[in-house]
PDB file of N, CA and C in Angstrom:
ATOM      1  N   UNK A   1       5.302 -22.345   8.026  1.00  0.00           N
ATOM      2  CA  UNK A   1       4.179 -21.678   8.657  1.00  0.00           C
ATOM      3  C   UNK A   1       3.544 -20.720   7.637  1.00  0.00           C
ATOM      4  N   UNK A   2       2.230 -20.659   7.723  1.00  0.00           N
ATOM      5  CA  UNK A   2       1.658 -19.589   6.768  1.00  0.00           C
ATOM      6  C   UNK A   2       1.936 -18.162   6.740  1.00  0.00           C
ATOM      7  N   UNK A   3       1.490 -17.270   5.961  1.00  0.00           N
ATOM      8  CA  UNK A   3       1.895 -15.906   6.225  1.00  0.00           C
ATOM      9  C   UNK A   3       0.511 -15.176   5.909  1.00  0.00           C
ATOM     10  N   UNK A   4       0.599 -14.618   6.666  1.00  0.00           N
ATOM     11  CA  UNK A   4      -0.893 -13.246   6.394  1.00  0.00           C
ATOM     12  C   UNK A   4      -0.168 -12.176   6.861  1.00  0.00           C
ATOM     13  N   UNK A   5      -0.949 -11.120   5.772  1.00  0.00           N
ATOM     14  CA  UNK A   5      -1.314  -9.675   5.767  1.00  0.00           C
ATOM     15  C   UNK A   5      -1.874  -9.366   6.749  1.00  0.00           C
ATOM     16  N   UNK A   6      -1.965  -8.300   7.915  1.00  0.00           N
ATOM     17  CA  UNK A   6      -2.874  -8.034   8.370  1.00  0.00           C
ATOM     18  C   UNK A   6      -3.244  -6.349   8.820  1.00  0.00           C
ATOM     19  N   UNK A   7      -4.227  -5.739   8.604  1.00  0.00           N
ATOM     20  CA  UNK A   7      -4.168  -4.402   8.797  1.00  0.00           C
ATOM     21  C   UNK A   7      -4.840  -4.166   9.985  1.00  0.00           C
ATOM     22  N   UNK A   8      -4.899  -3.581  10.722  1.00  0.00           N
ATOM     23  CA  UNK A   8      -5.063  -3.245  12.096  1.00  0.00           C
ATOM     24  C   UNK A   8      -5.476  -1.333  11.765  1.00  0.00           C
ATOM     25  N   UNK A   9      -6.151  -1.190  12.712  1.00  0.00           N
ATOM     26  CA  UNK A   9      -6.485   0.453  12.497  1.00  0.00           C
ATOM     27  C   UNK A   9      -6.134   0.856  13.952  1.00  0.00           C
ATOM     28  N   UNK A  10      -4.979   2.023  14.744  1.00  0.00           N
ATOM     29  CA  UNK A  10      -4.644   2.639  15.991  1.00  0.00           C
ATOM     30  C   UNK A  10      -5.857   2.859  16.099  1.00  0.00           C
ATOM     31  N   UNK A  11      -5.940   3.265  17.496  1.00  0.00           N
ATOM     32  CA  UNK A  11      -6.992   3.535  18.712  1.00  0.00           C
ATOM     33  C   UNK A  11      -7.404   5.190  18.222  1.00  0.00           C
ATOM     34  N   UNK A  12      -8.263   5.740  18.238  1.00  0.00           N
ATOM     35  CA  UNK A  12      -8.309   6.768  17.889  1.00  0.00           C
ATOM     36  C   UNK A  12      -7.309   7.943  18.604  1.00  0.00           C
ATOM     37  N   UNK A  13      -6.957   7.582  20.006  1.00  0.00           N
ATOM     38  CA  UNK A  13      -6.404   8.970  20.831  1.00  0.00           C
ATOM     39  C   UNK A  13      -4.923   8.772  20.021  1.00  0.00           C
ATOM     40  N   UNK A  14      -4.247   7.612  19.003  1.00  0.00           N
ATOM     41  CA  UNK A  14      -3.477   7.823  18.231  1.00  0.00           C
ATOM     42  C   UNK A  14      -3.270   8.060  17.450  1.00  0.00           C
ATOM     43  N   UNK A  15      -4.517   8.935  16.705  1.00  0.00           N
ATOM     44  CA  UNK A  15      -4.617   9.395  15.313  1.00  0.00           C
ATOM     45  C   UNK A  15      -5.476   7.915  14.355  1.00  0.00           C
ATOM     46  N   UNK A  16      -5.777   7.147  14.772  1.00  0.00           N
ATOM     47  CA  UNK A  16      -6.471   6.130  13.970  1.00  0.00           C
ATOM     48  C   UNK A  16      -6.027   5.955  12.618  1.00  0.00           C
ATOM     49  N   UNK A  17      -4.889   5.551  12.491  1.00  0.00           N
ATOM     50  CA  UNK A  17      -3.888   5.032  11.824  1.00  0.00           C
ATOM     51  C   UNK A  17      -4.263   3.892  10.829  1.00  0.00           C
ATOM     52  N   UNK A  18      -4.113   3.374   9.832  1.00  0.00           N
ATOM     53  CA  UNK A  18      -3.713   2.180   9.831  1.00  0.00           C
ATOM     54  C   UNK A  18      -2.509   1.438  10.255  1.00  0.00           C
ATOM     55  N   UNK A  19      -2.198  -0.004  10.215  1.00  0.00           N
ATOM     56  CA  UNK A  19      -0.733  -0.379  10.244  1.00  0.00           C
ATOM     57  C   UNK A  19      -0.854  -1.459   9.583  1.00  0.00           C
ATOM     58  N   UNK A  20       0.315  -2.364   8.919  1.00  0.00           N
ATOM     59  CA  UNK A  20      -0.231  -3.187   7.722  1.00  0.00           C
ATOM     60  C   UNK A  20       1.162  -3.934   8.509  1.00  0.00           C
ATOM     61  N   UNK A  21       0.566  -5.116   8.650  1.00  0.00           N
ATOM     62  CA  UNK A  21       1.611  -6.184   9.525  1.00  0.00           C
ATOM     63  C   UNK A  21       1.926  -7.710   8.836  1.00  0.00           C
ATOM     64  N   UNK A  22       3.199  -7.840   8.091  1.00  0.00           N
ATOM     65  CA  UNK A  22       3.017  -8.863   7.270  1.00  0.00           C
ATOM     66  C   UNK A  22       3.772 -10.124   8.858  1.00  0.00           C
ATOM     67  N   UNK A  23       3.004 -11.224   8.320  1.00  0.00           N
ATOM     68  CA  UNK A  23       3.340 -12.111   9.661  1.00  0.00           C
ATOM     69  C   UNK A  23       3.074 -13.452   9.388  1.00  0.00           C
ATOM     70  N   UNK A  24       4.109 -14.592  10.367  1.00  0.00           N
ATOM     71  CA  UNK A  24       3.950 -15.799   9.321  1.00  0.00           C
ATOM     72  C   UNK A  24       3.217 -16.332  10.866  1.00  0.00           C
ATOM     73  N   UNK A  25       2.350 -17.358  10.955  1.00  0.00           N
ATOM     74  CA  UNK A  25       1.533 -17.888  11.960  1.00  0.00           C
ATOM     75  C   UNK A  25       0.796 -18.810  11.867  1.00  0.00           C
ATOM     76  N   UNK A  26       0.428 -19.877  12.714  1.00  0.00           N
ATOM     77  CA  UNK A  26      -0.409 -20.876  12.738  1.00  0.00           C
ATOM     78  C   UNK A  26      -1.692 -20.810  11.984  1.00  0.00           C
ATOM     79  N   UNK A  27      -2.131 -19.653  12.245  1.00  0.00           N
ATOM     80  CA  UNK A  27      -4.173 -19.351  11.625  1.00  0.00           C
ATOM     81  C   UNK A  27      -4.156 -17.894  12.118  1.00  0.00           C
ATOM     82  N   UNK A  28      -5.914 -17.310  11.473  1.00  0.00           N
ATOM     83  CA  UNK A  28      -5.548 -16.149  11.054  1.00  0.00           C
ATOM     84  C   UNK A  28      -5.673 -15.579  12.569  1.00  0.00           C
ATOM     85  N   UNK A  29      -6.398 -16.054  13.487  1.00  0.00           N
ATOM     86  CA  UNK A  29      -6.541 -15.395  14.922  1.00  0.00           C
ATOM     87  C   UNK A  29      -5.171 -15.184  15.641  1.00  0.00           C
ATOM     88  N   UNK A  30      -4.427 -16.421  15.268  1.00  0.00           N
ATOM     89  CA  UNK A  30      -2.947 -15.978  15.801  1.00  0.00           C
ATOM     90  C   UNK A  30      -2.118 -14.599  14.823  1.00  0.00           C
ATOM     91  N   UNK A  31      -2.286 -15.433  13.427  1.00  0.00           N
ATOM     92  CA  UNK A  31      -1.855 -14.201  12.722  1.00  0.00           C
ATOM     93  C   UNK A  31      -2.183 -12.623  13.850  1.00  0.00           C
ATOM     94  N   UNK A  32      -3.982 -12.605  13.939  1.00  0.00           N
ATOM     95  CA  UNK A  32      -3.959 -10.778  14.397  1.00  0.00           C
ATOM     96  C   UNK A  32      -3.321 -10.541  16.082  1.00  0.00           C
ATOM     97  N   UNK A  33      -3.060 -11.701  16.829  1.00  0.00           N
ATOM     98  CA  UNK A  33      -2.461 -11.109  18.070  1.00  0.00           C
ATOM     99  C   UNK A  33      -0.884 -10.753  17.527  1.00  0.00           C
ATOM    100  N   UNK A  34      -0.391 -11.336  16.796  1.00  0.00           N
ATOM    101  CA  UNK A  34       1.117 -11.290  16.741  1.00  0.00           C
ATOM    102  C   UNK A  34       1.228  -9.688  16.039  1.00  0.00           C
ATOM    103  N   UNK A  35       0.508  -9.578  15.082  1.00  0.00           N
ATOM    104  CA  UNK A  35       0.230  -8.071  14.757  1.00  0.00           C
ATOM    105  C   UNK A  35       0.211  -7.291  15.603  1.00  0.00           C
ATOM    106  N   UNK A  36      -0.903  -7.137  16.510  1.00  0.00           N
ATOM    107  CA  UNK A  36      -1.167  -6.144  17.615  1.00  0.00           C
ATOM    108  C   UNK A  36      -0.082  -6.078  18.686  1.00  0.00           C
ATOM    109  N   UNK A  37       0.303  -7.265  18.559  1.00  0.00           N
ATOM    110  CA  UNK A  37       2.046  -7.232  19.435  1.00  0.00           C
ATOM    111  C   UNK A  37       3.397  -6.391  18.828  1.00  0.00           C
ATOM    112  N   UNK A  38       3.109  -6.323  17.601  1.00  0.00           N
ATOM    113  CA  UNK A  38       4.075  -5.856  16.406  1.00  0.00           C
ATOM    114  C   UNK A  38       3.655  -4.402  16.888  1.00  0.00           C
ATOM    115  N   UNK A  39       2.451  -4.150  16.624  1.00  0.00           N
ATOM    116  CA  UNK A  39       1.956  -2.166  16.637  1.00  0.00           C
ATOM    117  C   UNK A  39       1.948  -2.336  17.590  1.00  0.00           C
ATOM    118  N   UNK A  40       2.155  -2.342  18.475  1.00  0.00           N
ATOM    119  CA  UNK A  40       2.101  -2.033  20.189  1.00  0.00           C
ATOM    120  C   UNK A  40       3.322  -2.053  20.367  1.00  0.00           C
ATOM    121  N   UNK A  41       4.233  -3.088  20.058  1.00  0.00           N
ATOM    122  CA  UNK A  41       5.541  -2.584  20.319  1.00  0.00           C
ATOM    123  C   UNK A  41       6.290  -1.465  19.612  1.00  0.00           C
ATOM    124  N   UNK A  42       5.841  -1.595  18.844  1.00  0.00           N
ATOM    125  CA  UNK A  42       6.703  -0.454  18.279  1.00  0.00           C
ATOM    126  C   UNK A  42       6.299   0.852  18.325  1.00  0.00           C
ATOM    127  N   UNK A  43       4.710   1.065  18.511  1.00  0.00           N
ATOM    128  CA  UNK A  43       4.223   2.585  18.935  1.00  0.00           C
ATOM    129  C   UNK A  43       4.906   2.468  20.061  1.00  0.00           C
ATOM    130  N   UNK A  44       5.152   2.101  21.371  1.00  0.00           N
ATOM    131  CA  UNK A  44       5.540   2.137  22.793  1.00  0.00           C
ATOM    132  C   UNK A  44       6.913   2.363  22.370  1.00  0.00           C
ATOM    133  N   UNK A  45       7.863   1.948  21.494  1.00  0.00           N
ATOM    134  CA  UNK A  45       9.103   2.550  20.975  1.00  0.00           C
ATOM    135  C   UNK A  45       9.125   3.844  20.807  1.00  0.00           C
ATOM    136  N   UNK A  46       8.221   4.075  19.601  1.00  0.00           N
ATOM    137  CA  UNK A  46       7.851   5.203  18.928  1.00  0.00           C
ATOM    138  C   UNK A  46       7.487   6.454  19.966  1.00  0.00           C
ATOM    139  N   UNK A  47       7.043   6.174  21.115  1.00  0.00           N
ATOM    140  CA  UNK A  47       6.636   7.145  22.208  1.00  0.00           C
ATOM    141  C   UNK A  47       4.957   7.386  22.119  1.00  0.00           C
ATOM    142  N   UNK A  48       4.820   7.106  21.529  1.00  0.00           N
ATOM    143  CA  UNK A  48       2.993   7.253  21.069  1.00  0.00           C
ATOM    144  C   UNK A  48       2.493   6.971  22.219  1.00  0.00           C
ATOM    145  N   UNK A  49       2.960   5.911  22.991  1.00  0.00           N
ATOM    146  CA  UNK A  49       2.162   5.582  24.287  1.00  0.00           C
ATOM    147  C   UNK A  49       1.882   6.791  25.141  1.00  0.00           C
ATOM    148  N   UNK A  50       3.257   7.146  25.626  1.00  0.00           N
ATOM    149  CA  UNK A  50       3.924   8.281  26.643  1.00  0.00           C
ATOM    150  C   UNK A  50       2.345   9.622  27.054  1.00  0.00           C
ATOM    151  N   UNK A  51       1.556  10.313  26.228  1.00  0.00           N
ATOM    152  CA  UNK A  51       1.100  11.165  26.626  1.00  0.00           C
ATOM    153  C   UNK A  51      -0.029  10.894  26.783  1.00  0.00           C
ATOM    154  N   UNK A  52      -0.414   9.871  26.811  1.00  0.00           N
ATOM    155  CA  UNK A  52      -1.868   9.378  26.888  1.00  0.00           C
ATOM    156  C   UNK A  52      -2.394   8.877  28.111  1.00  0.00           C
ATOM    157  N   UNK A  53      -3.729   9.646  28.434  1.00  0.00           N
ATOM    158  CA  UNK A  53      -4.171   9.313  29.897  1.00  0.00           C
ATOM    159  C   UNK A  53      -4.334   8.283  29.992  1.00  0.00           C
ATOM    160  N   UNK A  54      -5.107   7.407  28.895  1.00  0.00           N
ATOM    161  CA  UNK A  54      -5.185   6.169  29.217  1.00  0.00           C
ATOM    162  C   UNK A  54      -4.863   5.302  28.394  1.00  0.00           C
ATOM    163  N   UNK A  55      -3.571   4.268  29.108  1.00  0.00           N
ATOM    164  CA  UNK A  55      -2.870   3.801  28.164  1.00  0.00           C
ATOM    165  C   UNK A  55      -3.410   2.401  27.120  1.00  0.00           C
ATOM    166  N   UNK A  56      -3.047   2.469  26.063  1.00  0.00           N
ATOM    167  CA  UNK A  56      -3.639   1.036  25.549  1.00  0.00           C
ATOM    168  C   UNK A  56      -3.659   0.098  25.280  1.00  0.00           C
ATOM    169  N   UNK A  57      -4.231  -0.711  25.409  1.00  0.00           N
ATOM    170  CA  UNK A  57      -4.303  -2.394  25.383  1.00  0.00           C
ATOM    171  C   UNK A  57      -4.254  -2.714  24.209  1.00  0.00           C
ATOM    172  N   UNK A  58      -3.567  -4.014  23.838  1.00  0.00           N
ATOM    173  CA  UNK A  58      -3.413  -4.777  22.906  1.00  0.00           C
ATOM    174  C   UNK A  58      -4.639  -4.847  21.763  1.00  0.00           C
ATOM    175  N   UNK A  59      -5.830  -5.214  22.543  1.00  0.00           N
ATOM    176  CA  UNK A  59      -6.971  -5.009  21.818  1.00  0.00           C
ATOM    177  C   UNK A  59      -7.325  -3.688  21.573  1.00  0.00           C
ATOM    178  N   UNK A  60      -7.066  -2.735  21.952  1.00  0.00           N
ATOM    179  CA  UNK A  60      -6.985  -1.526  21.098  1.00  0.00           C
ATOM    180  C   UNK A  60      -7.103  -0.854  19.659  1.00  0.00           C
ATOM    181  N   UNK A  61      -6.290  -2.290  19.057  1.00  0.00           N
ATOM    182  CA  UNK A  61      -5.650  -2.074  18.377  1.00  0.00           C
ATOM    183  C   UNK A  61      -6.877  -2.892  17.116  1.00  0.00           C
ATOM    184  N   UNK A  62      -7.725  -2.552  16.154  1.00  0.00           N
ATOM    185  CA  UNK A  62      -8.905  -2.924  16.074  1.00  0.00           C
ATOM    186  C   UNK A  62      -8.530  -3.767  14.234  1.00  0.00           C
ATOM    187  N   UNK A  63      -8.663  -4.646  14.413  1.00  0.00           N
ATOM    188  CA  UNK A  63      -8.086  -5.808  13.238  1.00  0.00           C
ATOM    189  C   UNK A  63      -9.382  -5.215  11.858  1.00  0.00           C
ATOM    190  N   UNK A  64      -8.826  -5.150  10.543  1.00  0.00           N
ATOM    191  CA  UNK A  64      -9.846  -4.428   9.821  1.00  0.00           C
ATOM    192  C   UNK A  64     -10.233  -5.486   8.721  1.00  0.00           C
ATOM    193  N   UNK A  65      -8.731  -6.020   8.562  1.00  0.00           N
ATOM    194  CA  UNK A  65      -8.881  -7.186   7.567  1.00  0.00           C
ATOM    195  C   UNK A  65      -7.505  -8.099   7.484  1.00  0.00           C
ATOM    196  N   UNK A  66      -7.564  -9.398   7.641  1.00  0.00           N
ATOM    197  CA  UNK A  66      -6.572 -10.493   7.375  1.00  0.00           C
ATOM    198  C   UNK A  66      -6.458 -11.147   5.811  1.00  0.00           C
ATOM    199  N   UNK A  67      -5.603 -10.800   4.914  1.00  0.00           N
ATOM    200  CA  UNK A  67      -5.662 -12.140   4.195  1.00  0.00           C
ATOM    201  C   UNK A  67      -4.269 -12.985   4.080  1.00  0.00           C
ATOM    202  N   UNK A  68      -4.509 -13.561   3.195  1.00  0.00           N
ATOM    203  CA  UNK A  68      -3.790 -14.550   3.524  1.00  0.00           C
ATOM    204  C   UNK A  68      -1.916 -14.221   2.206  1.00  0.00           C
ATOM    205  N   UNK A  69      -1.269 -15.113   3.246  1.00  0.00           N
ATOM    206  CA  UNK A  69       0.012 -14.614   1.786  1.00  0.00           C
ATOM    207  C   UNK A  69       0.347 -13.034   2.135  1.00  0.00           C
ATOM    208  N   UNK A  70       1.314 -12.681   1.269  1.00  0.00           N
ATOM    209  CA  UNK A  70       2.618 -11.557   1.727  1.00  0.00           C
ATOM    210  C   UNK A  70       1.929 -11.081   0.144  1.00  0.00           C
ATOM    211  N   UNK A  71       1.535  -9.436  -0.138  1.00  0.00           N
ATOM    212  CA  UNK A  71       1.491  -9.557  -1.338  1.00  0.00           C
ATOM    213  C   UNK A  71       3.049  -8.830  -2.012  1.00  0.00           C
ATOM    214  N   UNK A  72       2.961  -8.964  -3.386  1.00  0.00           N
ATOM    215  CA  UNK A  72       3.841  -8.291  -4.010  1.00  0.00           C
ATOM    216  C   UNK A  72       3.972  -6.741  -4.477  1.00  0.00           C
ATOM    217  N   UNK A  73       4.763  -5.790  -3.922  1.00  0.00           N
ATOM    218  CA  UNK A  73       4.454  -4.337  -4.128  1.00  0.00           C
ATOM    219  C   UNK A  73       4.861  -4.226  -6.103  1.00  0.00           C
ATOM    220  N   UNK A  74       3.452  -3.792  -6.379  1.00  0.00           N
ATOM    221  CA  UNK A  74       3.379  -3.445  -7.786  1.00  0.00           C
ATOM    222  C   UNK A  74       3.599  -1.831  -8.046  1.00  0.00           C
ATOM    223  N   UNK A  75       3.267  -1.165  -7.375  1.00  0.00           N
ATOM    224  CA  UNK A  75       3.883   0.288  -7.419  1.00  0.00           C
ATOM    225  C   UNK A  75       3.320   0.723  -6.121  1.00  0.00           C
ATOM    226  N   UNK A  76       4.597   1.933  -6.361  1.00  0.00           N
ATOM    227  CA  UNK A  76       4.613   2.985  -4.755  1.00  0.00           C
ATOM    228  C   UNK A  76       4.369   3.919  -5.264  1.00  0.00           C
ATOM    229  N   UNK A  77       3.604   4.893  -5.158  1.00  0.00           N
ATOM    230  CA  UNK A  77       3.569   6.330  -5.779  1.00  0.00           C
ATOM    231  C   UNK A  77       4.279   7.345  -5.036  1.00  0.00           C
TER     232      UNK A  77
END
């Protein structure tokens, strides 16, 4: 199965975040739901959900850019 990158930006009432979701998937539209399933689960871990009047949806979660392939970390600063 292929793999894409995908960055996603939180909802603003979560600080409008990025999140960078490496993921292996059919095409890139599947690639970004499986993402937004990834940051959604794990903010709702994280508690991020918990104080918010209104809670958020999957699409929330606002896709910024897909490419394609896992890249290789060349430096961390």
């Amino acid at each position: 199965m292929p793999k894409y990158t995908v960055v996603l930006l939180r909802h603003e009432d979560m600080g409008g975040e990025p999140y960078i979701a490496y993921v292996e998937s059919e095409s890139d539209s599947k690639a970004v739901k499986a993402a937004r399933e990834e940051v959604f689960a794990a903010d709702k871990k994280d508690g991020l959900h918990e104080d918010l009047f209104v809670k958020p949806q999957l699409t929330d979660y606002r896709a910024l850019v897909v490419f394609t392939g896992h890249p290789d970390l060349v430096y961390l600063p």
